[in-house]
PDB file of N, CA and C in Angstrom:
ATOM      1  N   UNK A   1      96.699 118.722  58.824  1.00  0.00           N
ATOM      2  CA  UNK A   1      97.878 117.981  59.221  1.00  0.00           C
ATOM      3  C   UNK A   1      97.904 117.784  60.741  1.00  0.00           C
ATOM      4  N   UNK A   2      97.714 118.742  61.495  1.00  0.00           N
ATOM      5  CA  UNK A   2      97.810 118.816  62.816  1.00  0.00           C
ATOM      6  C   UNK A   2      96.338 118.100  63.987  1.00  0.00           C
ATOM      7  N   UNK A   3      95.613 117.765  63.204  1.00  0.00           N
ATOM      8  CA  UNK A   3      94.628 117.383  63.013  1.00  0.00           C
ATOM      9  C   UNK A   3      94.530 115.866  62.802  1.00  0.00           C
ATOM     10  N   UNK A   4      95.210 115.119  61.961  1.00  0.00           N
ATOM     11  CA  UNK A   4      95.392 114.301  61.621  1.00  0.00           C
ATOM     12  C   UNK A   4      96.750 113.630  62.490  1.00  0.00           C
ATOM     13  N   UNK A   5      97.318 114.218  63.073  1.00  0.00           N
ATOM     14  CA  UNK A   5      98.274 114.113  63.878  1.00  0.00           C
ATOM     15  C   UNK A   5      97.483 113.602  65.403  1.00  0.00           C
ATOM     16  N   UNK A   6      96.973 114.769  65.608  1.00  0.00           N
ATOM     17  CA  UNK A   6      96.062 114.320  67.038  1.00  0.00           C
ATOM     18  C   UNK A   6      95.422 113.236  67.130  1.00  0.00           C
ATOM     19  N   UNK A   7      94.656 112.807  65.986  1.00  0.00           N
ATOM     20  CA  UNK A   7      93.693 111.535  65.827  1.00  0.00           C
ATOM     21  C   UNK A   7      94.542 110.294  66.192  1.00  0.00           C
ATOM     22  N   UNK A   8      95.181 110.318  64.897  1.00  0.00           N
ATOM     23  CA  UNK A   8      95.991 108.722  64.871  1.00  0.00           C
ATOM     24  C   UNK A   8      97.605 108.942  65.447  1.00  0.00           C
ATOM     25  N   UNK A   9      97.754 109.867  66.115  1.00  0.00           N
ATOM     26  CA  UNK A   9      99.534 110.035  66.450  1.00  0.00           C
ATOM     27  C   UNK A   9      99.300 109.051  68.163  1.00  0.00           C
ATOM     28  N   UNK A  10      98.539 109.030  69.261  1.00  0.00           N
ATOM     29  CA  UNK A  10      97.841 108.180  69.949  1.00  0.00           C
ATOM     30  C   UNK A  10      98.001 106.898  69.700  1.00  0.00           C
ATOM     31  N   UNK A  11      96.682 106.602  69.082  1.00  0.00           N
ATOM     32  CA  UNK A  11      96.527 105.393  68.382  1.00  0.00           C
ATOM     33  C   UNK A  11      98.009 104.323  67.921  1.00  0.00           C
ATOM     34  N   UNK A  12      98.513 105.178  67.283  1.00  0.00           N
ATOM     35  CA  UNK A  12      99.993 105.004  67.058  1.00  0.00           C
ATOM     36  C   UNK A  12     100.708 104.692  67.714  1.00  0.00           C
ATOM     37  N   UNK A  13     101.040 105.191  68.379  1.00  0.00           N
ATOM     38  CA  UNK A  13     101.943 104.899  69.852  1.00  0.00           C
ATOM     39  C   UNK A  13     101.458 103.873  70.664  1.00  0.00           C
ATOM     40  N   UNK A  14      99.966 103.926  70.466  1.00  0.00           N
ATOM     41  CA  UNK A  14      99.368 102.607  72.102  1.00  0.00           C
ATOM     42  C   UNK A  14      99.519 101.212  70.929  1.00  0.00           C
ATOM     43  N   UNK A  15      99.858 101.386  69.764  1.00  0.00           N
ATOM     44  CA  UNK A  15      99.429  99.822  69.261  1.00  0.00           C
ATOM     45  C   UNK A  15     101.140  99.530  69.424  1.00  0.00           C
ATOM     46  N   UNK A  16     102.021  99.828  69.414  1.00  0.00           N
ATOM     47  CA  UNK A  16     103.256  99.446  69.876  1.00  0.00           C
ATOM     48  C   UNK A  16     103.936  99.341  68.109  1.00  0.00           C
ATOM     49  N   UNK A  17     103.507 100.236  67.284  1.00  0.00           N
ATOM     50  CA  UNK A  17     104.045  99.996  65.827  1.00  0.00           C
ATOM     51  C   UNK A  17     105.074 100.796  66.116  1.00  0.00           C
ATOM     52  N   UNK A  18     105.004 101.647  66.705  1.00  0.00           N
ATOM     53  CA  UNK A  18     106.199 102.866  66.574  1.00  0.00           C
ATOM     54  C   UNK A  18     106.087 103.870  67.381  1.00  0.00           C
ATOM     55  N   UNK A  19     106.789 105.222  67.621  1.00  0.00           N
ATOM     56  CA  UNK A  19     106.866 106.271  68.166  1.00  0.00           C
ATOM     57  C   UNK A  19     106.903 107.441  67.592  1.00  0.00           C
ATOM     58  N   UNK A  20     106.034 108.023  67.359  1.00  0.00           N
ATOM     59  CA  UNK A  20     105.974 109.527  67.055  1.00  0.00           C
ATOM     60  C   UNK A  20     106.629 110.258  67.854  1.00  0.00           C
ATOM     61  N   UNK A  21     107.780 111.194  67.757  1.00  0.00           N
ATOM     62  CA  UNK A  21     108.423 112.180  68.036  1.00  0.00           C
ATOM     63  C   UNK A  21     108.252 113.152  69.176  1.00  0.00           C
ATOM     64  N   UNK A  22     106.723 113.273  68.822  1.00  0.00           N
ATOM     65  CA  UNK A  22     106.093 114.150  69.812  1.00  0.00           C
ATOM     66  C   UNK A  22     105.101 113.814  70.507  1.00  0.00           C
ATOM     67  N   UNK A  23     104.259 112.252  70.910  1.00  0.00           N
ATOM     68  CA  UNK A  23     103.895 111.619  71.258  1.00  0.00           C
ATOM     69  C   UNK A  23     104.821 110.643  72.640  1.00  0.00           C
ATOM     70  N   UNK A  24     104.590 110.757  74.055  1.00  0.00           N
ATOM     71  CA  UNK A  24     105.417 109.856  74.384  1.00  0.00           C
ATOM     72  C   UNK A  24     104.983 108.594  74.748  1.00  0.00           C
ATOM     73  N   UNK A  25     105.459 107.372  74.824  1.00  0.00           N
ATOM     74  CA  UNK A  25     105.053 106.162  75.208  1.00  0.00           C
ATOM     75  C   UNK A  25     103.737 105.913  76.083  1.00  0.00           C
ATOM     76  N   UNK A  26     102.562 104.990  75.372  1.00  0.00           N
ATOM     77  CA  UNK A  26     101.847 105.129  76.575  1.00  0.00           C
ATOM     78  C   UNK A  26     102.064 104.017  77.584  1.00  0.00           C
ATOM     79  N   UNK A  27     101.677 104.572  78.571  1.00  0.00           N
ATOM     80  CA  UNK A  27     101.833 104.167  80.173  1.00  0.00           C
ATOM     81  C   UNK A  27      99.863 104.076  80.673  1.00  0.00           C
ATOM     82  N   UNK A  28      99.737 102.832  81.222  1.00  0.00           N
ATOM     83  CA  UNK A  28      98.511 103.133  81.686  1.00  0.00           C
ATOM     84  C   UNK A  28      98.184 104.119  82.718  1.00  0.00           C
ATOM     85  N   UNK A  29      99.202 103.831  83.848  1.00  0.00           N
ATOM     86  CA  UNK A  29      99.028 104.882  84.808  1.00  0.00           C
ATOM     87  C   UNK A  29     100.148 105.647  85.283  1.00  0.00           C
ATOM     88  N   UNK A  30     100.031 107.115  84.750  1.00  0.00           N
ATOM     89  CA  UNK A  30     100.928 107.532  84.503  1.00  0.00           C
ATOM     90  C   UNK A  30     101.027 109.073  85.441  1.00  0.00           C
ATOM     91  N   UNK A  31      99.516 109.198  85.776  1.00  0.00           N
ATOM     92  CA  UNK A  31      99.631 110.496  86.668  1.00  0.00           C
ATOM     93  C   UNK A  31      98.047 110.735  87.625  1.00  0.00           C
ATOM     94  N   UNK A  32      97.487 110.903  86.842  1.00  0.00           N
ATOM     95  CA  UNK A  32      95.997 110.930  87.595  1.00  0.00           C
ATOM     96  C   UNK A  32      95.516 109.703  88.775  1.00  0.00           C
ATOM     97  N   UNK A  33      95.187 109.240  89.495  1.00  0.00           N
ATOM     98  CA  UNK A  33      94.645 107.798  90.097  1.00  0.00           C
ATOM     99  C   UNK A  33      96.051 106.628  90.189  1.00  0.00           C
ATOM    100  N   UNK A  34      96.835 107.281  89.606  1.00  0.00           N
ATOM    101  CA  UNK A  34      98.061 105.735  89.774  1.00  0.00           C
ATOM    102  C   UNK A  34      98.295 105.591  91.177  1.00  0.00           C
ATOM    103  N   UNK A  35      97.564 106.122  92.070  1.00  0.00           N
ATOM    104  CA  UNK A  35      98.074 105.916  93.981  1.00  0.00           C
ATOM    105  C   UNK A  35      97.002 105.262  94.367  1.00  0.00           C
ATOM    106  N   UNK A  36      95.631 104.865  93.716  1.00  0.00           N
ATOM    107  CA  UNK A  36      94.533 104.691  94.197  1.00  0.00           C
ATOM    108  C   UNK A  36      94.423 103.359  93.393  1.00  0.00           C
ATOM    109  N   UNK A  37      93.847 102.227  94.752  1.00  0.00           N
ATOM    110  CA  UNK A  37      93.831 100.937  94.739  1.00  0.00           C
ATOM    111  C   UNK A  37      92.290 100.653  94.415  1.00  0.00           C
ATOM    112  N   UNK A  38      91.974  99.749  93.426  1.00  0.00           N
ATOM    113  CA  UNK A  38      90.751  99.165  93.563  1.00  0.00           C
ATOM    114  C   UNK A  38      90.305  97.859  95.190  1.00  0.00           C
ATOM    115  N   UNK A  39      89.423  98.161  95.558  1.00  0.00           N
ATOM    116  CA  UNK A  39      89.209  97.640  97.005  1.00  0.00           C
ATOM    117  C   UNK A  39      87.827  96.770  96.466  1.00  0.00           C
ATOM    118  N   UNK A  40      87.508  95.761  97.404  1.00  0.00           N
ATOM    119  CA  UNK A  40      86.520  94.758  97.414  1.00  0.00           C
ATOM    120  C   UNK A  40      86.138  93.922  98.261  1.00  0.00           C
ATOM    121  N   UNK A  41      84.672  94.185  99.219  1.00  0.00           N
ATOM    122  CA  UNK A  41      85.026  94.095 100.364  1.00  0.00           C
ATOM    123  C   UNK A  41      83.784  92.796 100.570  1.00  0.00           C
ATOM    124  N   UNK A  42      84.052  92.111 100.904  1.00  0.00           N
ATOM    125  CA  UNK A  42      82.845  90.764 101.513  1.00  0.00           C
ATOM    126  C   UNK A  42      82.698  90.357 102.531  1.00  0.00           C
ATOM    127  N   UNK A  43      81.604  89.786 103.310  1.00  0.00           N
ATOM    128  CA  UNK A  43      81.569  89.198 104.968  1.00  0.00           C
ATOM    129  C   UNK A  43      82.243  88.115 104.343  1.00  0.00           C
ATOM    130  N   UNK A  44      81.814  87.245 105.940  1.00  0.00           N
ATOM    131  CA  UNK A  44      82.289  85.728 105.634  1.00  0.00           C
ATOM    132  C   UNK A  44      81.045  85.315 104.680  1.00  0.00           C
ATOM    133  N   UNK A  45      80.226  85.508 104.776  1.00  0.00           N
ATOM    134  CA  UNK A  45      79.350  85.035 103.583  1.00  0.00           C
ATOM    135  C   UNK A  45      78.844  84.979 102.359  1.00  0.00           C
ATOM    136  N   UNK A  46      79.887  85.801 102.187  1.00  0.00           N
ATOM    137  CA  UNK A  46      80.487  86.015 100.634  1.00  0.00           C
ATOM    138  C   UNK A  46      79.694  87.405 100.070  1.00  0.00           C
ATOM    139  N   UNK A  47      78.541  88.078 100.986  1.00  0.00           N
ATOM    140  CA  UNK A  47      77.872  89.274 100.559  1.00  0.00           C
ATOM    141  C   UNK A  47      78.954  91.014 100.793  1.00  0.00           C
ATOM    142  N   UNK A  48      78.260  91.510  99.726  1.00  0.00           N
ATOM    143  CA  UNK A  48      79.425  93.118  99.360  1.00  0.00           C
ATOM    144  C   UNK A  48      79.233  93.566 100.973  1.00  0.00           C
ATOM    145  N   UNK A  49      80.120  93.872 101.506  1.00  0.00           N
ATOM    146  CA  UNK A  49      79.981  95.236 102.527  1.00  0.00           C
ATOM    147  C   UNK A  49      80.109  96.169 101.740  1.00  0.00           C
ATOM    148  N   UNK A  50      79.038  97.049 102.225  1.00  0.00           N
ATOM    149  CA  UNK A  50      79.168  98.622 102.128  1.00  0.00           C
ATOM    150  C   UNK A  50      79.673  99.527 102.561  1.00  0.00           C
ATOM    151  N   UNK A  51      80.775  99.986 102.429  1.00  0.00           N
ATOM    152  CA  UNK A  51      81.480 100.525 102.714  1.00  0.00           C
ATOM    153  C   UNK A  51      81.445 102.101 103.135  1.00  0.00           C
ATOM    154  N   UNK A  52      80.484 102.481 101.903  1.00  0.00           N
ATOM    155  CA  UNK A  52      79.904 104.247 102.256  1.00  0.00           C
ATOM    156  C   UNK A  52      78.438 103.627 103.487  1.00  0.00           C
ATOM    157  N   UNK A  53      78.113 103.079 103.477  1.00  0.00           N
ATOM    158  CA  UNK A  53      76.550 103.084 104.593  1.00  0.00           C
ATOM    159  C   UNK A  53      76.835 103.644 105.939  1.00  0.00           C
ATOM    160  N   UNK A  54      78.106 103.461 106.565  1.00  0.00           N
ATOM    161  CA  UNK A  54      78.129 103.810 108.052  1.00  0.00           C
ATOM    162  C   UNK A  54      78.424 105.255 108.243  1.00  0.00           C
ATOM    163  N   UNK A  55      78.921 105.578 107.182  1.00  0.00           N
ATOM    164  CA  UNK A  55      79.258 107.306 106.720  1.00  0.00           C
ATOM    165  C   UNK A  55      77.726 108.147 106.328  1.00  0.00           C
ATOM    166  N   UNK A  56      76.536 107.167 106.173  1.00  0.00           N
ATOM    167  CA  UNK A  56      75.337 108.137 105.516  1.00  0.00           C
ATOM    168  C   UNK A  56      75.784 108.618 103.941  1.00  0.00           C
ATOM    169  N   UNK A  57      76.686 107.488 103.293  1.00  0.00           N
ATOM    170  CA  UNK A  57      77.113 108.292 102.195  1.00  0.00           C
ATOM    171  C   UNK A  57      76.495 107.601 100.904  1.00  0.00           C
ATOM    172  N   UNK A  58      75.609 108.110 100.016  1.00  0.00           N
ATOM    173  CA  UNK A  58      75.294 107.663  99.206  1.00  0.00           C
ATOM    174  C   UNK A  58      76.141 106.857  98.363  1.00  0.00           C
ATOM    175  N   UNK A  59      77.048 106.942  98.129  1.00  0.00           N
ATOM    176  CA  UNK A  59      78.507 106.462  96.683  1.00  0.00           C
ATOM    177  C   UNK A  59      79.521 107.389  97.389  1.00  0.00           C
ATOM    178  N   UNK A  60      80.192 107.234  96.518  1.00  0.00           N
ATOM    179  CA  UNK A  60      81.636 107.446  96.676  1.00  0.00           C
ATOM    180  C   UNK A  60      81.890 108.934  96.689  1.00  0.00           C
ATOM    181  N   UNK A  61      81.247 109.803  95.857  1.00  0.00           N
ATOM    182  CA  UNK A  61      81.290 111.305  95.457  1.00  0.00           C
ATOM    183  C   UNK A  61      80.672 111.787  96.842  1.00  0.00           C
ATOM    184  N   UNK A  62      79.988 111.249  97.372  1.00  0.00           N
ATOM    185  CA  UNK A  62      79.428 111.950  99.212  1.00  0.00           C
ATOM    186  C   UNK A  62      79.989 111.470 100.569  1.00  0.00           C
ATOM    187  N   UNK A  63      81.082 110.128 100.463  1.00  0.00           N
ATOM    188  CA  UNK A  63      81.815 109.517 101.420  1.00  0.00           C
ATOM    189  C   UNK A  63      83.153 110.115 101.296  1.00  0.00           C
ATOM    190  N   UNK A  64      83.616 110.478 103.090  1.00  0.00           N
ATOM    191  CA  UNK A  64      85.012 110.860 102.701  1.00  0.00           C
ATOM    192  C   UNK A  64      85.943 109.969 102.198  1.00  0.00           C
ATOM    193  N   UNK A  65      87.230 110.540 102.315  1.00  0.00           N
ATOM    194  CA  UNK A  65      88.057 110.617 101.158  1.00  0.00           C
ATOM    195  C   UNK A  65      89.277 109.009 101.601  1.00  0.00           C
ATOM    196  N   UNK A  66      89.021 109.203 103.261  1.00  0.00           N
ATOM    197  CA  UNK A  66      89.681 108.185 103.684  1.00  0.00           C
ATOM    198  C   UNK A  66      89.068 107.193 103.588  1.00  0.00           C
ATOM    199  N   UNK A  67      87.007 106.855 103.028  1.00  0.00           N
ATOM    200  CA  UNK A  67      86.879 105.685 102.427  1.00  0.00           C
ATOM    201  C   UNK A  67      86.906 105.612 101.487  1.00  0.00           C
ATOM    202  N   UNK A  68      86.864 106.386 100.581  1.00  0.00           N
ATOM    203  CA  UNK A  68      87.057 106.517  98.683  1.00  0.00           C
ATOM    204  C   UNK A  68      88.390 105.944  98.416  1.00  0.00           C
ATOM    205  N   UNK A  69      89.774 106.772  98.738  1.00  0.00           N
ATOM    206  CA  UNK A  69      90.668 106.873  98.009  1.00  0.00           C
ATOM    207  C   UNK A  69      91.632 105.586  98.661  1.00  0.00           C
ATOM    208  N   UNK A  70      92.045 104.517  98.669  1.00  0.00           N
ATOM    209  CA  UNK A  70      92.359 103.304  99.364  1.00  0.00           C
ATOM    210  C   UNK A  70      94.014 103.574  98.202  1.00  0.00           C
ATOM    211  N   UNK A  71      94.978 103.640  99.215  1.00  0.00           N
ATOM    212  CA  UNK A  71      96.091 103.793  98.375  1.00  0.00           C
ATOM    213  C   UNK A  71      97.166 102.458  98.867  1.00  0.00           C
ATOM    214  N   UNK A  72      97.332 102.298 100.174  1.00  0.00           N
ATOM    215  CA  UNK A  72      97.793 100.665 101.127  1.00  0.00           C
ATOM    216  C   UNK A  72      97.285  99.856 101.065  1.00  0.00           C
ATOM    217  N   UNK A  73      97.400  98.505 101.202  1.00  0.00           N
ATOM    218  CA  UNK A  73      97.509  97.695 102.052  1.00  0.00           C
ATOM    219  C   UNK A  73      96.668  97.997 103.463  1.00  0.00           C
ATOM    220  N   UNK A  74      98.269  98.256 104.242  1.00  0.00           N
ATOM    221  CA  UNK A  74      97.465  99.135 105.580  1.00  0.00           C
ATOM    222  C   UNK A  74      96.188  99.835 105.781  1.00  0.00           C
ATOM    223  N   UNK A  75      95.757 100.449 104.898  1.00  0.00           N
ATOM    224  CA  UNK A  75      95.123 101.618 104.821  1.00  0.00           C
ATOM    225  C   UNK A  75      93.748 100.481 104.506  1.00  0.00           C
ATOM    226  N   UNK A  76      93.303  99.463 103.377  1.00  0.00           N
ATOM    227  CA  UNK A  76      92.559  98.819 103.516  1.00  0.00           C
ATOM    228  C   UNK A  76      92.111  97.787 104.363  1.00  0.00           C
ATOM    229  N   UNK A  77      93.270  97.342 105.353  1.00  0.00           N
ATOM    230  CA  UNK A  77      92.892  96.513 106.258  1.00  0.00           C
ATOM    231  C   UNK A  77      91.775  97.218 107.417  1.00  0.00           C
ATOM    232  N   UNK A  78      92.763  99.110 107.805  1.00  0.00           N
ATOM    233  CA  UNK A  78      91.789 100.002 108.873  1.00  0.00           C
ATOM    234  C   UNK A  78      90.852  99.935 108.638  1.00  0.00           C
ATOM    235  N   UNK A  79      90.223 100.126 106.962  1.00  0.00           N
ATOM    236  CA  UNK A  79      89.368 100.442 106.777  1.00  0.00           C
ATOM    237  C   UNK A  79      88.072  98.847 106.952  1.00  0.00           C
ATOM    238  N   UNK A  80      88.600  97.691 106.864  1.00  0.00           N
ATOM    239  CA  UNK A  80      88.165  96.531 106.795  1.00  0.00           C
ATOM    240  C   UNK A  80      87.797  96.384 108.502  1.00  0.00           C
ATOM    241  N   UNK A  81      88.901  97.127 109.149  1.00  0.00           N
ATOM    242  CA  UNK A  81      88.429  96.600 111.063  1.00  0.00           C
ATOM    243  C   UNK A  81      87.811  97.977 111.181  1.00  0.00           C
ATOM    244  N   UNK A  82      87.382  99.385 110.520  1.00  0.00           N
ATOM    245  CA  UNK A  82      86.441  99.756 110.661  1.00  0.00           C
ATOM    246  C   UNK A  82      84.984  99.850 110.440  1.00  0.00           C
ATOM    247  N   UNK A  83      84.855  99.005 109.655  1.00  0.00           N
ATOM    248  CA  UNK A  83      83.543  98.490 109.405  1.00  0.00           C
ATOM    249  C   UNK A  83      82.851  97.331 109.983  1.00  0.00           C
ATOM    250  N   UNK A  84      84.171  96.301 110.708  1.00  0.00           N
ATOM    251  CA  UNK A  84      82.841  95.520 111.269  1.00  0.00           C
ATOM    252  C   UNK A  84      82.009  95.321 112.561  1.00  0.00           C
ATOM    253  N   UNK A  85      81.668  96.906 112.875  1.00  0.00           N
ATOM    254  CA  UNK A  85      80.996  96.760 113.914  1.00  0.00           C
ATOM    255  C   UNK A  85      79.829  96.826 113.071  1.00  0.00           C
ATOM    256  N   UNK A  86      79.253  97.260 111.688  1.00  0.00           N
ATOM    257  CA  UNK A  86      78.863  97.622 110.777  1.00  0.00           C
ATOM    258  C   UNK A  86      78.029  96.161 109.694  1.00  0.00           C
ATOM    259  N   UNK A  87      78.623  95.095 109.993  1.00  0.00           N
ATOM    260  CA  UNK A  87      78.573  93.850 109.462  1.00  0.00           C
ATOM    261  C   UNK A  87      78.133  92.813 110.036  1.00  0.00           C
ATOM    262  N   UNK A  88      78.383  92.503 111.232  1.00  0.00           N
ATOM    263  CA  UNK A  88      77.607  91.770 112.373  1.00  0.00           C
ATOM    264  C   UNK A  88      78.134  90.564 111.837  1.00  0.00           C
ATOM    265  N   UNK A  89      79.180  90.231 111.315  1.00  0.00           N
ATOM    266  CA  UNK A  89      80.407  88.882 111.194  1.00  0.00           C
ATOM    267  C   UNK A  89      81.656  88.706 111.573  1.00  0.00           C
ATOM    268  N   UNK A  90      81.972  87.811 111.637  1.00  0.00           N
ATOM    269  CA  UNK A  90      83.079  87.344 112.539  1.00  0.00           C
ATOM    270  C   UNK A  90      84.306  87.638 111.326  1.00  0.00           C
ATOM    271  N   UNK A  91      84.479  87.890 110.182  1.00  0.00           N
ATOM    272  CA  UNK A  91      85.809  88.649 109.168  1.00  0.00           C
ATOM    273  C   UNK A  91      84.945  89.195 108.134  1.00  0.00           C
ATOM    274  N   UNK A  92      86.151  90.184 107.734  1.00  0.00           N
ATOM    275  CA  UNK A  92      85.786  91.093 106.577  1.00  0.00           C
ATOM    276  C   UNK A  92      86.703  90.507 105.418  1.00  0.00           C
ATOM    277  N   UNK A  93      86.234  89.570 104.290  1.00  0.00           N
ATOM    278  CA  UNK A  93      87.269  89.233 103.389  1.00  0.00           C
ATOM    279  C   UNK A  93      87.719  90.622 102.409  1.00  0.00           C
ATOM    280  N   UNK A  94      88.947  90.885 101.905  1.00  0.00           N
ATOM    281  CA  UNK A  94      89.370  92.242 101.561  1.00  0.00           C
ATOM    282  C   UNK A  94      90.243  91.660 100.111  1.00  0.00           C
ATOM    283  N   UNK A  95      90.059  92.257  98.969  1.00  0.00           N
ATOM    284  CA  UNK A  95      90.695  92.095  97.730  1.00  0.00           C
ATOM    285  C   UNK A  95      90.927  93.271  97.093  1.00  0.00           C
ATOM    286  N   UNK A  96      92.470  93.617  96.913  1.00  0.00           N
ATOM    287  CA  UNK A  96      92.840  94.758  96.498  1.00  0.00           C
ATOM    288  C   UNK A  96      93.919  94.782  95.615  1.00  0.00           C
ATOM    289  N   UNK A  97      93.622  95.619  94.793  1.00  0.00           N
ATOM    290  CA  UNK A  97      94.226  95.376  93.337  1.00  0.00           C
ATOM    291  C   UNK A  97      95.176  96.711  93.125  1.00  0.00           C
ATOM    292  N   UNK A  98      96.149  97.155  93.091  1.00  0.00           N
ATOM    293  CA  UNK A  98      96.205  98.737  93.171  1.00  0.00           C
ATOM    294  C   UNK A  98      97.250  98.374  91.594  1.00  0.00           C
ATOM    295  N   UNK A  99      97.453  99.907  91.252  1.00  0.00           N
ATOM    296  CA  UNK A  99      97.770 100.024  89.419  1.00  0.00           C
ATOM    297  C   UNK A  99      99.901  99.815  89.572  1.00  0.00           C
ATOM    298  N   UNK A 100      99.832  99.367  88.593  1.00  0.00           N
ATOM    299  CA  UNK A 100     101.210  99.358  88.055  1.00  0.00           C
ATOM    300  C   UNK A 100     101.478 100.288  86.973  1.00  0.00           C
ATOM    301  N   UNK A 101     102.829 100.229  86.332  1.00  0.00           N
ATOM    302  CA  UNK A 101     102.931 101.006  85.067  1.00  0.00           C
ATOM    303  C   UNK A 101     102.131 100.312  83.830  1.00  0.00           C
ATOM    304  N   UNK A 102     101.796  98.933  83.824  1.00  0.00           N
ATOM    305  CA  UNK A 102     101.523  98.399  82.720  1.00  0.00           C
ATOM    306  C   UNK A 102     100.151  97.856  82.940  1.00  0.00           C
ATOM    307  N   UNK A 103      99.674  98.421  84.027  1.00  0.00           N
ATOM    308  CA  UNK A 103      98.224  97.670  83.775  1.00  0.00           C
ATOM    309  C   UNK A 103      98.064  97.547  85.559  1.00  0.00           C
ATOM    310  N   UNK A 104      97.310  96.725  85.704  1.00  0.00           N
ATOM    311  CA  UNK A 104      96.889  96.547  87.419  1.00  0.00           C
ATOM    312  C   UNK A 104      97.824  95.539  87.814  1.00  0.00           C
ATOM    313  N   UNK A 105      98.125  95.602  88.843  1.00  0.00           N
ATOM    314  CA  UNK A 105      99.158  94.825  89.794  1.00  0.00           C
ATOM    315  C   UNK A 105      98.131  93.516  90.179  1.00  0.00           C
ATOM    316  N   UNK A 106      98.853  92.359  90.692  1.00  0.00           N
ATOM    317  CA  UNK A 106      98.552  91.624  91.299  1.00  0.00           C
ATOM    318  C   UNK A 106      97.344  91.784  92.557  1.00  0.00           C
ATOM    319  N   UNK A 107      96.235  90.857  92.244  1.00  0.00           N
ATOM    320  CA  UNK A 107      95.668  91.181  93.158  1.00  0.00           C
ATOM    321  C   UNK A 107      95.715  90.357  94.630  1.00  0.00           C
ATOM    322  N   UNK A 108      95.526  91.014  95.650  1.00  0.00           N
ATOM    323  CA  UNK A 108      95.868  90.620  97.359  1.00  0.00           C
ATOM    324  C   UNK A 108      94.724  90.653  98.075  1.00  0.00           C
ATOM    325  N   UNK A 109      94.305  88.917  98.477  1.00  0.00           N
ATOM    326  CA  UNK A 109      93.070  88.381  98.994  1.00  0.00           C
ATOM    327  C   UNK A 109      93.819  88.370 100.307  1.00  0.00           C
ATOM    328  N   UNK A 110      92.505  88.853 101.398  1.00  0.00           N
ATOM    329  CA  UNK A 110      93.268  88.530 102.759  1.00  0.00           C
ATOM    330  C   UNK A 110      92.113  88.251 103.899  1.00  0.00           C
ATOM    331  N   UNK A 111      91.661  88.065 104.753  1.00  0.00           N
ATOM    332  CA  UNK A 111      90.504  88.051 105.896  1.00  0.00           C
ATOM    333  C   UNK A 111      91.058  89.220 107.101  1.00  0.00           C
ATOM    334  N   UNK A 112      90.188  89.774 107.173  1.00  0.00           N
ATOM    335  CA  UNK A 112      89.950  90.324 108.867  1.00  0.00           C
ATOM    336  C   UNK A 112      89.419  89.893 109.627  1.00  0.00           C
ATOM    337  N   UNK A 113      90.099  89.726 110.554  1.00  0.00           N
ATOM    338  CA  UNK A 113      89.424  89.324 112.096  1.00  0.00           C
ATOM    339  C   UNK A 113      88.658  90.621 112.460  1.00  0.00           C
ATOM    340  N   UNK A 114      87.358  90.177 112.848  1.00  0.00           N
ATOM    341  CA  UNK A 114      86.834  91.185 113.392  1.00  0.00           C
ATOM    342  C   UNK A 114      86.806  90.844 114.869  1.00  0.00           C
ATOM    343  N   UNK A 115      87.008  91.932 115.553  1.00  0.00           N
ATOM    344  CA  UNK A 115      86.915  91.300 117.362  1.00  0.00           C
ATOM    345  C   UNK A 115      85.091  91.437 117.483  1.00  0.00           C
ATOM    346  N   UNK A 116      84.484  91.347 117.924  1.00  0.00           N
ATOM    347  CA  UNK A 116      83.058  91.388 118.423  1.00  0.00           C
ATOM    348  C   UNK A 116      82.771  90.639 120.241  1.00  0.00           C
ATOM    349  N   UNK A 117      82.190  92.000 120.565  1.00  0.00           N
ATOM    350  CA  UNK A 117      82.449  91.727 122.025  1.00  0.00           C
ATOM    351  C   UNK A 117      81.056  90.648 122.251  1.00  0.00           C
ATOM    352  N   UNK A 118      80.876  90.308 123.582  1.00  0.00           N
ATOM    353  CA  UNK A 118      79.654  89.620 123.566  1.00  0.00           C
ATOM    354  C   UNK A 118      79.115  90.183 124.177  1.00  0.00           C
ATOM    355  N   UNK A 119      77.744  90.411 123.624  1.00  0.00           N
ATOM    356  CA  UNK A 119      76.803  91.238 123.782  1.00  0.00           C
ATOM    357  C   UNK A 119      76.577  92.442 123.019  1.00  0.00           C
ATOM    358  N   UNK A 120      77.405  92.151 121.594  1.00  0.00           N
ATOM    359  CA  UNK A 120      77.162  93.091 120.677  1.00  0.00           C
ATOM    360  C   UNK A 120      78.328  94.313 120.560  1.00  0.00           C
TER     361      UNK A 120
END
């Protein structure tokens, strides 16, 4: 019984037929990662910046935490005018998607100016 409860009492609840008692509503993001924004980062020429490379960081699990975990706005733009000394272009295009209760929020296209002095 309890068993059979665990399986389909879930299932149950996410297809929107009904509510089990002891099951509560699902929520996509509801506790784990709901502060953490998906980020997406391009020159002007439409190629990925890398974002872990100037850190020596293989992925994400070896780059700190202030380039991993992107929770602003704000916080992705710093991170967009810290990289382009890193890029050797004149903007960093930036697309960031961060979570809602029902799924992902609207996503927010924007450009950085990068300053670049002359002479590098």
């Amino acid at each position: 019984m309890l068993l059979g409860l665990m399986v389909t009492g879930p299932a149950w609840s996410a297809t929107g037929r009904g509510r089990l008692a002891i099951s509560p509503p699902w929520q996509m993001f509801s506790a784990v990662g709901r502060s953490h924004c998906r980020l997406e980062l391009t020159d002007s020429a439409g190629q990925p910046v890398d974002r872990y490379g100037p850190y020596d960081a293989v992925g994400w699990w070896d780059a700190p935490e202030e380039v991993t975990w992107i929770s602003t706005p704000e916080h992705a733009r710093a991170l967009a005018h810290s990289l382009c000394p890193s890029t050797e272009t004149s903007t960093v295009e930036l697309t960031l998607q961060c979570p809602a209760p029902s799924g992902w929020g609207p996503a927010m296209h924007e450009s950085v100016t990068c300053s670049i002095s002359p002479g590098g």
